[in-house]
Protein backbone atom coordinates (compact mmCIF):
# COMPACT_ATOMS: atom_id res chain seq x y z
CA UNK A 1 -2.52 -31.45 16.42
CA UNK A 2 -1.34 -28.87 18.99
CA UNK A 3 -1.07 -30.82 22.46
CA UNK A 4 -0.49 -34.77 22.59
CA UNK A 5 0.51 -36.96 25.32
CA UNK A 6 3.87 -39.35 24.64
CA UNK A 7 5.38 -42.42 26.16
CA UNK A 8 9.11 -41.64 27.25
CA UNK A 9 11.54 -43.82 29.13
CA UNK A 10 14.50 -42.05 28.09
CA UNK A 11 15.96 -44.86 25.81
CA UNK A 12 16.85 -44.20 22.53
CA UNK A 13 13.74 -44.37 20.30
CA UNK A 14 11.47 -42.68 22.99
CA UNK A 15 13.67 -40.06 22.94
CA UNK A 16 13.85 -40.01 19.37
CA UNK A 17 10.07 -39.80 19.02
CA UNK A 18 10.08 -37.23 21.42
CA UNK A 19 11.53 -34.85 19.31
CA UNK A 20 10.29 -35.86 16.21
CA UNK A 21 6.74 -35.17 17.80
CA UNK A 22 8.12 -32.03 18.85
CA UNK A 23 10.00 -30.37 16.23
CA UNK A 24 8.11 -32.29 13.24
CA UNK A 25 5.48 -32.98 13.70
CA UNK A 26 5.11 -29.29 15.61
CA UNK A 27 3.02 -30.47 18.67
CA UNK A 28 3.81 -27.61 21.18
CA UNK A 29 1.47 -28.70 24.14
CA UNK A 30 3.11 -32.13 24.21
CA UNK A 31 2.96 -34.07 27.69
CA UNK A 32 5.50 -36.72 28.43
CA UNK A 33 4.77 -39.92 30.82
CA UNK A 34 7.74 -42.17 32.21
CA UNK A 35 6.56 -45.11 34.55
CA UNK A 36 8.27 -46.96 37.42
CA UNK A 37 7.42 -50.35 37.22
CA UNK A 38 9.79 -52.24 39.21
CA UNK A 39 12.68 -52.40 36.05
CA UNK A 40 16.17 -53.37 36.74
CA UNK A 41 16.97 -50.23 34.16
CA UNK A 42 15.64 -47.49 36.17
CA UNK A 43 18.42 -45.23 35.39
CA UNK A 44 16.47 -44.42 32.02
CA UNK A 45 14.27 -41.99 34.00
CA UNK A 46 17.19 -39.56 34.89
CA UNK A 47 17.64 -40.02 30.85
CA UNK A 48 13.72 -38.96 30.60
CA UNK A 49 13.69 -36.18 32.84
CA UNK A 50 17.00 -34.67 31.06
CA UNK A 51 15.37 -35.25 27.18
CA UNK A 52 11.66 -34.29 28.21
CA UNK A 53 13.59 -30.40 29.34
CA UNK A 54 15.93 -30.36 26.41
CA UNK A 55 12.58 -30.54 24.16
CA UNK A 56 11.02 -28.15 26.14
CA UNK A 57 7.40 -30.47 27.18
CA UNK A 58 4.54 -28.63 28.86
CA UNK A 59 4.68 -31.26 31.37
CA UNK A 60 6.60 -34.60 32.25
CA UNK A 61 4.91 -36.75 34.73
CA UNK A 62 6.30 -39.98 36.67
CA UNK A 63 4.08 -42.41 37.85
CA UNK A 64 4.75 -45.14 40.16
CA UNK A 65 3.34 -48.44 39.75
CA UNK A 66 2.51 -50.74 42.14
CA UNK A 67 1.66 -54.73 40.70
CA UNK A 68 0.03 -57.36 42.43
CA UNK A 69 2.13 -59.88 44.09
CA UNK A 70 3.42 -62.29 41.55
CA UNK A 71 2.69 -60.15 38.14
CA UNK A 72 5.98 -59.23 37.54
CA UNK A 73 7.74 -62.98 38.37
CA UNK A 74 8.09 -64.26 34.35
CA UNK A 75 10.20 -61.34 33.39
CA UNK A 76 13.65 -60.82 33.78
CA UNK A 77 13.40 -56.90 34.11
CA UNK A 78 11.31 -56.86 36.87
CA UNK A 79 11.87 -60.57 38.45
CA UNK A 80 14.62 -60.41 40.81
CA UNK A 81 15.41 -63.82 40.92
CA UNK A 82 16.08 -63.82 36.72
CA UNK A 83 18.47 -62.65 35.51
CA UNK A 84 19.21 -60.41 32.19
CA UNK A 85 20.48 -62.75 29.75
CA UNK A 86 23.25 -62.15 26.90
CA UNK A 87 21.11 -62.05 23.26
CA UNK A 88 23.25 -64.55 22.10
CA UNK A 89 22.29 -66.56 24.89
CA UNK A 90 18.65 -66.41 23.63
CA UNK A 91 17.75 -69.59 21.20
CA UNK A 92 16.55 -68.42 18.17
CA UNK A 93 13.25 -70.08 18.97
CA UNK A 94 12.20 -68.01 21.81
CA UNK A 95 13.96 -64.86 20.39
CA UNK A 96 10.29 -63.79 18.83
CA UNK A 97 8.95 -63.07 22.82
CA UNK A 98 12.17 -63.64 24.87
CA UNK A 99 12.46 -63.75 28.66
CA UNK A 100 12.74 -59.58 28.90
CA UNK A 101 9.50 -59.44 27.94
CA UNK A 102 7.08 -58.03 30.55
CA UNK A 103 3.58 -59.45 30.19
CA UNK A 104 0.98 -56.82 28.99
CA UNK A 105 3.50 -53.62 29.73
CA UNK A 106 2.70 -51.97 26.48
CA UNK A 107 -0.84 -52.45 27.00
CA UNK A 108 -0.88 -50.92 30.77
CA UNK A 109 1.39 -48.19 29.90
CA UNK A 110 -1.44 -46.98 26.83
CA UNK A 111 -4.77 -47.64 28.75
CA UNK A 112 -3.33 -45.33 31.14
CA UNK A 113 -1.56 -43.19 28.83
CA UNK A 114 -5.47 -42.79 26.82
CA UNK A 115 -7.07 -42.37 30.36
CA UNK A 116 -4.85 -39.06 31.09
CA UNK A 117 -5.10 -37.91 27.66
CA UNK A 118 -8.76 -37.92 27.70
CA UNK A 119 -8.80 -36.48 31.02
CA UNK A 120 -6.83 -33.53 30.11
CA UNK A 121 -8.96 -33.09 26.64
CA UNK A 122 -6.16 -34.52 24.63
CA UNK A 123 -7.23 -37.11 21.78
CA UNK A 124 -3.25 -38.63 20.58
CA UNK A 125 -1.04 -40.78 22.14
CA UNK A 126 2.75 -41.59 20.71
CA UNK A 127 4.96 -44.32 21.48
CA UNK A 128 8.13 -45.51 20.37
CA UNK A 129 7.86 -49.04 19.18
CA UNK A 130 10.02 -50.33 16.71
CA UNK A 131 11.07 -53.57 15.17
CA UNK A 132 13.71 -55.59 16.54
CA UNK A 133 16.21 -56.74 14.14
CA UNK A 134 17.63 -59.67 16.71
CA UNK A 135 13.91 -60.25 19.24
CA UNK A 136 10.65 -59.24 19.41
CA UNK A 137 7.66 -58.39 21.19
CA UNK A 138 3.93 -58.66 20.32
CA UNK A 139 3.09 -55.33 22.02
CA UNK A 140 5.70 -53.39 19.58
CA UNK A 141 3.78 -54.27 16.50
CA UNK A 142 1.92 -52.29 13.86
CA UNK A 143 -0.83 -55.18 14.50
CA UNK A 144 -1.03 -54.46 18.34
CA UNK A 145 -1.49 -50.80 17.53
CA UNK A 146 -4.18 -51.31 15.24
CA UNK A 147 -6.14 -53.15 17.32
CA UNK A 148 -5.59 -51.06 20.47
CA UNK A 149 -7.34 -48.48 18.27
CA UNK A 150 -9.99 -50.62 17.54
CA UNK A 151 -10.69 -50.87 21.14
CA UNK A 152 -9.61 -46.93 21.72
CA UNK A 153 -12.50 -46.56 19.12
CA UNK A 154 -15.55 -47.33 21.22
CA UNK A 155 -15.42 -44.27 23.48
CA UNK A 156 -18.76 -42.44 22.73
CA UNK A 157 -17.64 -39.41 23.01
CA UNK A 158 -13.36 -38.24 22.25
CA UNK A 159 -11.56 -41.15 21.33
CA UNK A 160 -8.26 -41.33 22.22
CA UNK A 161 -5.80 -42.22 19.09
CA UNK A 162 -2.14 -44.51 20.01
CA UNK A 163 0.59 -43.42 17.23
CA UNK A 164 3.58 -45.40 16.90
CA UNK A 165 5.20 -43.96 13.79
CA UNK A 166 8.50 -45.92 14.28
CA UNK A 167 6.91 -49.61 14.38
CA UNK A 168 7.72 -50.57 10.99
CA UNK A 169 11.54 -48.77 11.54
CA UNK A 170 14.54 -50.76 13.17
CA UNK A 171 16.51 -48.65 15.44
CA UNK A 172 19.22 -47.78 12.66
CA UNK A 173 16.37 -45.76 10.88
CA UNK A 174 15.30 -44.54 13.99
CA UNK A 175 18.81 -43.26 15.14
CA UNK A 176 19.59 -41.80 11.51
CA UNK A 177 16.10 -39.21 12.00
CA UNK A 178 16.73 -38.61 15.49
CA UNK A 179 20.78 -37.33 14.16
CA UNK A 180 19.29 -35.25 11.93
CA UNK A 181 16.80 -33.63 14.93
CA UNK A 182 19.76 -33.13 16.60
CA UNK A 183 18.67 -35.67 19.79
CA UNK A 184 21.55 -35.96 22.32
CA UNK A 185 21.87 -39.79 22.34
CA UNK A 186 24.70 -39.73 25.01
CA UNK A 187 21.81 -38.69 27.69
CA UNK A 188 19.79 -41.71 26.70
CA UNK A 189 19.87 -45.55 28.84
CA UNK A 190 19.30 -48.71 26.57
CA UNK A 191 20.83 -51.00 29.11
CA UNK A 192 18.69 -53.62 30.31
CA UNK A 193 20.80 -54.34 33.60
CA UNK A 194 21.00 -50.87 34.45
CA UNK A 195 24.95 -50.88 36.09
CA UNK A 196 27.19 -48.00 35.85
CA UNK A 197 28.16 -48.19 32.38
CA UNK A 198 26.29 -50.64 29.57
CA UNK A 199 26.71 -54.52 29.55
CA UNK A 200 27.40 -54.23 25.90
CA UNK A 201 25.89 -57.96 25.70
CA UNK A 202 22.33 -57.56 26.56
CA UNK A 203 19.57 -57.28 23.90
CA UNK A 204 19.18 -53.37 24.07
CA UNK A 205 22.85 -52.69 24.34
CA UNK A 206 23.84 -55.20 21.39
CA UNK A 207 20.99 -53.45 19.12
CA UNK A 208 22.07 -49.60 20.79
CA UNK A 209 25.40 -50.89 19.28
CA UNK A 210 24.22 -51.88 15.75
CA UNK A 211 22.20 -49.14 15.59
CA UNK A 212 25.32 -46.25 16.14
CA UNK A 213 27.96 -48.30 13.63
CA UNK A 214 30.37 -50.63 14.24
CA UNK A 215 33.34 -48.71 13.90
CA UNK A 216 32.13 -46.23 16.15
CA UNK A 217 30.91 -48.41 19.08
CA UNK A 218 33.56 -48.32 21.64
CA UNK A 219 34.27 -44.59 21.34
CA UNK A 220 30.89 -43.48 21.08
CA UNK A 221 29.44 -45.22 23.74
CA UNK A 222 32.43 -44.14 25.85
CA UNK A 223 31.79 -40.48 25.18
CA UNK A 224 28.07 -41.48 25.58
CA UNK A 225 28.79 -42.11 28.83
CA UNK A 226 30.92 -39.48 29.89
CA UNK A 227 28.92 -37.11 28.86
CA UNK A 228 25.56 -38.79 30.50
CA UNK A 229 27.21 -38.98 34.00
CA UNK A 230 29.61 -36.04 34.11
């Protein structure tokens, strides 16, 4: 595998699988896409743009899309009459597909990802899905990239292949390999409310947290900062 297309938002395990694909894995014609979909988190794309140089990609593209009227109203990160809850706000009982779930985002983001990589002669896609340890979505699962592949699996001529070698990781795993591939996660977004500095309460920021070690949390994520927005 020489050239691949990959998924990149510029949040931690993205990032992560960025260079793992990179340096790894050894994929030296590796194109990146980041999407604007209407996210209250949009800052992650400054995060994209920085990680997809510092790896050195043949080519980072953004693409902006445009829903129909009324797609985007159940979600809280695109909705902007809902807002981003706390986790522990979530009930356990709707924790498995909570409210920042985006209806069918995983699946849009990969047909389109598979319709560039075919058009550029490119047969591999990566993404960076991973499992929760606190929520959970269906489009993050080793099940949902099987049968995405299924479906991938019908072009009659190159079909196009989605990889998502973190999906059975939780984000401490991921964040231990992406340490030792050197990634930079102080230029890296997890936020889901996208202010000035992290919530700290949200779903992505409570697992960011978890993920870099208790101890450290305050004084990493400071110097995360800092260093992000300098």
């Amino acid at each position: 595998m020489d050239r691949a297309v990959i998924l990149l938002s510029g949040g931690m395990d993205s990032s992560t699988l960025l260079f793992y694909v990179k340096r790894t894995l050894g994929v030296s014609g590796l194109h990146a896409l980041s999407f604007v979909y209407g996210q209250k988190h949009a800052r992650e794309l400054a995060m994209a743009r920085w990680q997809a140089e510092a790896a050195g990609v043949e080519r980072h593209v953004e693409w902006v899309l445009s829903f129909p009227e009324g797609m985007a109203d159940g979600s809280a990160l695109t909705a902007p009459g809902l807002a981003v809850p706390d986790l522990a706000a979530i009930p356990e009982s709707e924790r498995r597909q909570p409210i920042t779930y985006v209806p069918n985002r995983n699946m849009m983001f990969l047909s389109l990802a598979a319709a560039y990589a075919e058009a550029h002669g490119m047969v591999d896609v990566f993404y960076g899905a991973q499992t929760q340890d606190q929520y959970g979505y269906w489009d993050c699962t080793t099940d949902f990239v099987g049968k995405i592949n299924d479906t991938l699996a019908l072009n009659r001529k190159r079909p196009v292949r989605v990889h998502a070698p973190f999906a059975a990781m939780d984000k401490a795993e991921i964040v231990k390999r992406g340490q030792a591939l050197g990634v930079d996660y102080g230029r890296t977004w997890s936020c889901y409310r996208g202010g000035e500095q992290p919530c700290g309460t949200c779903p992505s920021c409570v697992e960011r947290d978890r993920a870099l070690d208790g101890k450290q949390i305050v004084k990493q994520r400071k110097e995360e900062h800092e260093s992000a927005f300098a």
